[in-house]
Protein backbone atom coordinates (compact mmCIF):
# COMPACT_ATOMS: atom_id res chain seq x y z
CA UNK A 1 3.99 -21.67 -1.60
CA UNK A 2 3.56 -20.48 -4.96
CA UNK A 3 -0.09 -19.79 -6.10
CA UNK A 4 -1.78 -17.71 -8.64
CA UNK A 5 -4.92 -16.08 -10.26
CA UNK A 6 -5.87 -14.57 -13.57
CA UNK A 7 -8.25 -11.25 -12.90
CA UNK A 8 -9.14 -11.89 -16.29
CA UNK A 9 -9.82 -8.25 -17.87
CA UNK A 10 -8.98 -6.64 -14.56
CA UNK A 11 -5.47 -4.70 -13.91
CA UNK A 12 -4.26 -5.35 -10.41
CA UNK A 13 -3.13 -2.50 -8.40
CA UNK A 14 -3.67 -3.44 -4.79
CA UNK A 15 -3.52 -7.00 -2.71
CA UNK A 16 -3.67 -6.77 1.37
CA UNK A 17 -3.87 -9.76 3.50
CA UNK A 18 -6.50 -9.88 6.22
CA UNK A 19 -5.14 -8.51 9.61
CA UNK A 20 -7.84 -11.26 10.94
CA UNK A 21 -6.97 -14.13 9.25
CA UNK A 22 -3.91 -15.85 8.06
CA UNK A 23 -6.16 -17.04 4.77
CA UNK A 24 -7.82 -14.72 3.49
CA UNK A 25 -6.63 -11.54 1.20
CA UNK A 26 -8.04 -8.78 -0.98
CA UNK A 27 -7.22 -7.24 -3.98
CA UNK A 28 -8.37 -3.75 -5.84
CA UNK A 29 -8.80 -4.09 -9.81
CA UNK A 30 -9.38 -1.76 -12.69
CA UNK A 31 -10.82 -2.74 -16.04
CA UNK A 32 -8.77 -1.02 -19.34
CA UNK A 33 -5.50 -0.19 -17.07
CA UNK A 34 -7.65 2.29 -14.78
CA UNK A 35 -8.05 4.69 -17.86
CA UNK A 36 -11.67 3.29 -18.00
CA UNK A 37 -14.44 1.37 -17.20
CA UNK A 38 -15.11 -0.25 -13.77
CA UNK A 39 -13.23 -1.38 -11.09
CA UNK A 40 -13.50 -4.82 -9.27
CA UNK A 41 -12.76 -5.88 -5.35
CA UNK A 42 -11.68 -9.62 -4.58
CA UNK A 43 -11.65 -11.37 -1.60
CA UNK A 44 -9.80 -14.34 -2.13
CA UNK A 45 -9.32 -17.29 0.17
CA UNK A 46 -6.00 -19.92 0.12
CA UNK A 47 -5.86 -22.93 0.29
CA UNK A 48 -5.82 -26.84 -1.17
CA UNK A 49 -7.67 -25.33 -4.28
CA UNK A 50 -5.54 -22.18 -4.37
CA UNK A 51 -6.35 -18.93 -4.39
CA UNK A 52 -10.42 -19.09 -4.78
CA UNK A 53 -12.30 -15.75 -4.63
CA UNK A 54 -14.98 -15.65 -2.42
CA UNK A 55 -16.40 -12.62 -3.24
CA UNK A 56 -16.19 -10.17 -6.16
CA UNK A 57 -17.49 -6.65 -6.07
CA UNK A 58 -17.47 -4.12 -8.24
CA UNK A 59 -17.62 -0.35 -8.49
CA UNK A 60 -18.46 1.91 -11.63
CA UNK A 61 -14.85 2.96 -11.32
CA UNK A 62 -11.64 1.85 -11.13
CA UNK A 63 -10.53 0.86 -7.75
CA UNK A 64 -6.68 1.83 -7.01
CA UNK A 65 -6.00 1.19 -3.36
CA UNK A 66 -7.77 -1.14 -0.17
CA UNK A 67 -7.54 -1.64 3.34
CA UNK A 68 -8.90 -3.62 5.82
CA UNK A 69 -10.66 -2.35 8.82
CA UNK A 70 -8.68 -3.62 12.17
CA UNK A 71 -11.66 -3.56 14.14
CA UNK A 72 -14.40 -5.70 12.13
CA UNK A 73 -13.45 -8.28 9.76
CA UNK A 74 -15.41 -8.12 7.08
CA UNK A 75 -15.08 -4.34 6.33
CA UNK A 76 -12.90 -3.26 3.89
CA UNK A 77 -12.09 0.88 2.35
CA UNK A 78 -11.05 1.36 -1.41
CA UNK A 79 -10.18 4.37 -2.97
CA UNK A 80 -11.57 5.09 -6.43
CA UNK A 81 -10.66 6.70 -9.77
CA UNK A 82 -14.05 8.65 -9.55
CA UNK A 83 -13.06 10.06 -5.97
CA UNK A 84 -15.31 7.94 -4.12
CA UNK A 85 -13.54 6.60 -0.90
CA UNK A 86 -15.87 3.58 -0.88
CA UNK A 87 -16.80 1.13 2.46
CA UNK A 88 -17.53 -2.82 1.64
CA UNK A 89 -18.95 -4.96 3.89
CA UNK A 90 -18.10 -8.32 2.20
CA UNK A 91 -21.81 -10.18 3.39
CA UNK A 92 -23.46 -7.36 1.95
CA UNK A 93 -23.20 -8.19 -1.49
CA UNK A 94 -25.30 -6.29 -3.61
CA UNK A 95 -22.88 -3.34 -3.32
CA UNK A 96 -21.16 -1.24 -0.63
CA UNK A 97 -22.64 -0.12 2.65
CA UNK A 98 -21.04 3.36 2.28
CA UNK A 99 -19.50 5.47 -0.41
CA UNK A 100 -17.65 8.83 0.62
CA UNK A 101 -17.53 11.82 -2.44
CA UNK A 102 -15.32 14.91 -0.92
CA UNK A 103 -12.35 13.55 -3.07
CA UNK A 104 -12.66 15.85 -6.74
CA UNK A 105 -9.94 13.65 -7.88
CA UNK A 106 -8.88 9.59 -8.34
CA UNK A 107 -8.10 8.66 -4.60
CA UNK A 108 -4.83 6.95 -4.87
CA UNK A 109 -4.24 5.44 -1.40
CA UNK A 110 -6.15 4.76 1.69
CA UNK A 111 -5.12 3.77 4.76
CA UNK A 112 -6.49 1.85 8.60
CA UNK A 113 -5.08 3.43 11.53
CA UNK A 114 -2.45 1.08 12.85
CA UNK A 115 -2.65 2.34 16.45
CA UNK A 116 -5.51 2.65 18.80
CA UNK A 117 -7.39 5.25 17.25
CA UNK A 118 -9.78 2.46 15.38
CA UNK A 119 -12.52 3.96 13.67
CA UNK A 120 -10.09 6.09 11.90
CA UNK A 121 -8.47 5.72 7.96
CA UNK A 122 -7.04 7.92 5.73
CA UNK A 123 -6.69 8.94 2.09
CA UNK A 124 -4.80 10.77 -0.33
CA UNK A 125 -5.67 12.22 -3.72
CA UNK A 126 -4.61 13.40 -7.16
CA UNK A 127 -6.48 16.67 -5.93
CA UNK A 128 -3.65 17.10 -3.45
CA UNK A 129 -5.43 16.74 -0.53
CA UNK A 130 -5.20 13.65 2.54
CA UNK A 131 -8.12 13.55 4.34
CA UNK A 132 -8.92 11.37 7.79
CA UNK A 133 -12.01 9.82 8.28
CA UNK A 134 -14.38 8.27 10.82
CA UNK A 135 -15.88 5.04 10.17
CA UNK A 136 -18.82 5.94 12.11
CA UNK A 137 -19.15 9.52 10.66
CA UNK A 138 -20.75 10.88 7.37
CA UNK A 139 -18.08 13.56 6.89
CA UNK A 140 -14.21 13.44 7.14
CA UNK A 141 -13.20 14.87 10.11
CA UNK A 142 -10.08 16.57 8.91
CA UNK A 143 -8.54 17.89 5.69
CA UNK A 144 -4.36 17.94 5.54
CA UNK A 145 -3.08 19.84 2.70
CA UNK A 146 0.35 21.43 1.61
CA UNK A 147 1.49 19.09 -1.00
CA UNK A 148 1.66 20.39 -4.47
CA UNK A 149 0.96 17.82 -6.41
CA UNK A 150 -0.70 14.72 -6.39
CA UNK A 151 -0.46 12.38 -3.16
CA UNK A 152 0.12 9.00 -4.18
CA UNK A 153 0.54 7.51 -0.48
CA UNK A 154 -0.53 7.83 3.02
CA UNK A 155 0.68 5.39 5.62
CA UNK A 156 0.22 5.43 9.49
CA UNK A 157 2.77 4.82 11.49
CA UNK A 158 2.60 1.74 13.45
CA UNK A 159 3.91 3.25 16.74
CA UNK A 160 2.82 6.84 17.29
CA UNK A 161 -0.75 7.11 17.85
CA UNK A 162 -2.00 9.89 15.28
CA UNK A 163 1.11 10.32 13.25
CA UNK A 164 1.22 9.53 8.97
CA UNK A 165 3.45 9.99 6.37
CA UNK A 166 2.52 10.52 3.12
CA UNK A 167 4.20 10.65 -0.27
CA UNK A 168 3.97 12.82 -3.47
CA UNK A 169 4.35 14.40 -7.11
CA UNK A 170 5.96 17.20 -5.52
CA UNK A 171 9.07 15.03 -4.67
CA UNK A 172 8.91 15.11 -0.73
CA UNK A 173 7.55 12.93 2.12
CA UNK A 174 5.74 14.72 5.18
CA UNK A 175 5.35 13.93 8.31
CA UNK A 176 1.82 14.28 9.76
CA UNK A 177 0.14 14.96 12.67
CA UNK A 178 -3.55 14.44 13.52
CA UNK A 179 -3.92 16.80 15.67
CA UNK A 180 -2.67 19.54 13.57
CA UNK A 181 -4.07 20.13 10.14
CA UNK A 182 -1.97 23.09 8.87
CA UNK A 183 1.14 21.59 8.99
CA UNK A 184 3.57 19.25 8.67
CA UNK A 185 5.97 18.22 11.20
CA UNK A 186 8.67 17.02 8.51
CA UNK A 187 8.82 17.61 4.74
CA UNK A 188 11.69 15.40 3.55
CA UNK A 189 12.80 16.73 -0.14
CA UNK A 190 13.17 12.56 -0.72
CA UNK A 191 13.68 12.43 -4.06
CA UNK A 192 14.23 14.54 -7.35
CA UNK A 193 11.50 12.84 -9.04
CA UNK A 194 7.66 12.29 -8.28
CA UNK A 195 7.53 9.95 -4.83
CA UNK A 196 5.13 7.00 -5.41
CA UNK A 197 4.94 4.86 -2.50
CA UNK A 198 6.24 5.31 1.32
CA UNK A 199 6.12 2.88 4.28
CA UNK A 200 7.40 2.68 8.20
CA UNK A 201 9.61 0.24 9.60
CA UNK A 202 7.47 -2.38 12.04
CA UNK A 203 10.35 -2.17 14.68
CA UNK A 204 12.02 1.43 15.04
CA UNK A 205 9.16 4.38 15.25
CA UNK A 206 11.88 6.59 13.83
CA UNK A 207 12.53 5.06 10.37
CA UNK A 208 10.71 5.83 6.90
CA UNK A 209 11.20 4.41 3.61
CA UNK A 210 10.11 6.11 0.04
CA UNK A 211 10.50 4.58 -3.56
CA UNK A 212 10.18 7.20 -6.69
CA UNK A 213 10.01 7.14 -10.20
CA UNK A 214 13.86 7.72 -10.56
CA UNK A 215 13.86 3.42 -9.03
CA UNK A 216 15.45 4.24 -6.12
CA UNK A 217 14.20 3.66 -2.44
CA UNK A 218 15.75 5.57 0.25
CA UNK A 219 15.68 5.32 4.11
CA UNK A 220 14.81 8.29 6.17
CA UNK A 221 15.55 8.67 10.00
CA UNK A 222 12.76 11.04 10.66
CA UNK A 223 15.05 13.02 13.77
CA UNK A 224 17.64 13.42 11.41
CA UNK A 225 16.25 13.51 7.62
CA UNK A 226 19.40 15.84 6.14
CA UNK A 227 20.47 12.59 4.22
CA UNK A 228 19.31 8.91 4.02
CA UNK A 229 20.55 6.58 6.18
CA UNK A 230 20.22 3.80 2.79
CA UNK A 231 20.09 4.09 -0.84
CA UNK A 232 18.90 1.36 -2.68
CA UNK A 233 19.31 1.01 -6.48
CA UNK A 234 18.32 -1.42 -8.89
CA UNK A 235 15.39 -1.10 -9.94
CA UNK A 236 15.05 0.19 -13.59
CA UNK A 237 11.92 2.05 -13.59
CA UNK A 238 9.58 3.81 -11.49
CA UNK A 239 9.23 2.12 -7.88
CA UNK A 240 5.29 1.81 -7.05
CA UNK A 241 5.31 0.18 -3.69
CA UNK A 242 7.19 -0.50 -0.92
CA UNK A 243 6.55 -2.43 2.07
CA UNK A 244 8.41 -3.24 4.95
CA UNK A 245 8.45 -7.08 6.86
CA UNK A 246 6.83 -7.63 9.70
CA UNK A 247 9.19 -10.53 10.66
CA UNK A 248 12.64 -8.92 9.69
CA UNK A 249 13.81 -5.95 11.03
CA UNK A 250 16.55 -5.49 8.27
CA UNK A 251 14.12 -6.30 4.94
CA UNK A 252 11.97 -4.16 3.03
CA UNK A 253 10.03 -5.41 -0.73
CA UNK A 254 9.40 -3.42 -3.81
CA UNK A 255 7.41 -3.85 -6.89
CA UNK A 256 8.04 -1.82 -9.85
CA UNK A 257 6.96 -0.61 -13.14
CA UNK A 258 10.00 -2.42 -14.37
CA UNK A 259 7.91 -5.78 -13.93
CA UNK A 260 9.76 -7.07 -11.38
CA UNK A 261 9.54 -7.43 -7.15
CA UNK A 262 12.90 -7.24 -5.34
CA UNK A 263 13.45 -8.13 -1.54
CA UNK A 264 16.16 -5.85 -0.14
CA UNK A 265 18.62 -5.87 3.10
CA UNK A 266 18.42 -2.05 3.82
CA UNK A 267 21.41 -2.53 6.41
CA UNK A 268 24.10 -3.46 3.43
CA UNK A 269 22.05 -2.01 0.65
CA UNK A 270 21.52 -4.52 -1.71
CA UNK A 271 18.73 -6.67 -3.12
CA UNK A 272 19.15 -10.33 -1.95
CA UNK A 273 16.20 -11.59 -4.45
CA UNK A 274 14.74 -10.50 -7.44
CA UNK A 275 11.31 -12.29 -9.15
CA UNK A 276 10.37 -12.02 -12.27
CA UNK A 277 6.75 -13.41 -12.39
CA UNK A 278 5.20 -10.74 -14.13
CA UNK A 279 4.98 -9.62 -17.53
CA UNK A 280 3.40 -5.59 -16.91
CA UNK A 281 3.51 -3.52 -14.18
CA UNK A 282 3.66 -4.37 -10.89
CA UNK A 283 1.65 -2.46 -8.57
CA UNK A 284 0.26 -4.22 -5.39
CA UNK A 285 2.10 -5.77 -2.56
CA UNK A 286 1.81 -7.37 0.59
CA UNK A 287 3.66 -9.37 3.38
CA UNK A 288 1.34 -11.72 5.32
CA UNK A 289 1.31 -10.81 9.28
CA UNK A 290 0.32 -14.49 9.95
CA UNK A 291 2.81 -16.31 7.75
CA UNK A 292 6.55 -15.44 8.31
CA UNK A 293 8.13 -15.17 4.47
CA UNK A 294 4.33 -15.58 2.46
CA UNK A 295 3.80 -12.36 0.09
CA UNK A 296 1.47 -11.41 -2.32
CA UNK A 297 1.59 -8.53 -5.53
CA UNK A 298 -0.85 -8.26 -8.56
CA UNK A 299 0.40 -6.79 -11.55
CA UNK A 300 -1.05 -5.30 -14.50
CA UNK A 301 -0.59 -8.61 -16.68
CA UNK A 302 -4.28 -9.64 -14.84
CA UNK A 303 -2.28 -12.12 -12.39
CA UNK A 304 -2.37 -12.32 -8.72
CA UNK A 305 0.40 -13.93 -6.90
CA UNK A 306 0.72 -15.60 -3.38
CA UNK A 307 4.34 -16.94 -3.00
CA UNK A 308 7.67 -17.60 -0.66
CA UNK A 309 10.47 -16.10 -2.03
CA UNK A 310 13.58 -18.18 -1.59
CA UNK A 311 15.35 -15.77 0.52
CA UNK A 312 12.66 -15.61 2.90
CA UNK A 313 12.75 -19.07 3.52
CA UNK A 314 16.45 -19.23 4.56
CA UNK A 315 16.22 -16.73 7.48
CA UNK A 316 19.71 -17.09 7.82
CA UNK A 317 20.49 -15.36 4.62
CA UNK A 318 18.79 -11.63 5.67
CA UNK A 319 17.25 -12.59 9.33
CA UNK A 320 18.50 -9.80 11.91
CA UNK A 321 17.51 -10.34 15.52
């Protein structure tokens, strides 16, 4: 598969497939780069047309991160570059259903709970704060900070009820739990630059992977986070999101300021594809939970992708039972 579609005047910076169904996906837009102007939320549908947006939404800001509720499936959470963590229902069309303003900052990412705590998300914001929220509540019930400068990315873990990660300017992962708001139960000094993006492995609860601004991605056993366990270079700008397969134990995909998305066999350290469909930044990414090898990204160049990279289709090539 290898499908696309112009978000004419609208920067990509986020695409998520629907945990619900196999297709359907979403993507977060900005107008003017997210400098300015509004932002814009597609849900897109593919299939023998393409990729045809059902919906399109927009919010009086730019819209830099989404993701999907996993326990109705037509409610989707965006974070916004007016620091409005906002709540779409995508029937209800004339606008959201619910629009959160504790943020003083752009919120950067947001996140579902991946475990059975499912009312509950996250965020994290250029004010330095991460904040965990209740669906069903008109407040956040928490506030986590400690980072020092901006927190680009909060991700649940997919095992350990109540647990996150989250990345930052201040060059260090940390290790969260709910239950405790004061502190951290790792900080991982990651990287000597700012730390953009962060994700867990689907298969070992232990294992946490961060991509900075220096292009490198590294791969952190949280029991022992001294040193990383991989190193991967190739990238030659900033790295702005990393995700990790949900079919493949050993593979991991990155998109980059450097216009490019790379797939990458963390267990010999070395990319085994690189694609070069864009022609700006490259900010969202996604694997598809429903399709073994189909991916998505959006880019800055107003195009959003649905594809199969060759290496994914040859499972012999990076497959690892």
């Amino acid at each position: 598969m290898n499908l696309s579609l112009q978000t004419k005047g609208r920067h990509g910076y986020a695409v998520e497939f629907s945990p619900f169904f196999a297709n359907k996906l979403a993507c977060a837009s900005s107008q003017y780069y997210g400098i300015a102007g509004c932002g814009t939320l597609y849900i897109i549908e593919t299939g023998p047309k393409g990729l045809v947006p059902l919906t399109v939404l927009d919010w009086n800001d730019g819209l830099f991160d989404i993701t999907w509720a996993e326990n109705n499936e037509n409610v989707l959470i965006t974070g916004a570059g007016d620091g409005h963590v906002v709540v779409w229902d995508i029937n209800q069309r004339r606008g959201p259903i619910k629009a959160y303003k504790e943020h003083t900052k752009e919120v950067n990412s947001v996140h579902w709970s991946q475990t059975r705590q499912e009312n509950f998300f996250l965020s994290g914001s250029w004010d330095k704060s991460i904040k965990l929220w209740d669906i069903s509540h008109a407040q956040s019930l928490n506030t986590f900070l400690g980072h020092e400068a901006i927190v680009y990315s909060v991700r649940w873990s997919p095992h350990i009820p109540g647990s996150f990660a989250s990345a930052s300017g201040d060059q260090t992962v940390r290790v969260w739990d709910v239950r405790n708001s004061n502190t951290p139960q790792t900080v991982i000094p990651a990287h000597a630059s700012e730390i953009l993006t962060c994700d867990w492995s689907k298969y070992d609860q232990n294992l946490l992977f961060t991509g900075g601004v220096d292009g490198a991605i590294r791969g952190w056993d949280i029991r022992n986070p001294q040193s990383p366990f991989c190193d991967l270079r190739g990238h030659t700008l900033a790295v702005r999101r990393i995700k990790t397969s949900p079919f493949q134990r050993n593979i991991l995909a990155s998109v980059s300021y450097d216009f490019t998305t790379r797939l990458w066999d963390f267990t010999i350290n070395m990319a085994v594809e690189t694609l070069e469909h864009h022609t700006e930044f490259v900010y969202g990414l996604d694997f598809n939970i429903f399709k073994a090898g189909e991916m998505a990204d959006c880019s800055w160049d107003e195009v959003l992708r649905v594809y199969t990279p060759r290496s994914l289709t040859n499972p012999g090539m990076t497959l690892q039972h």
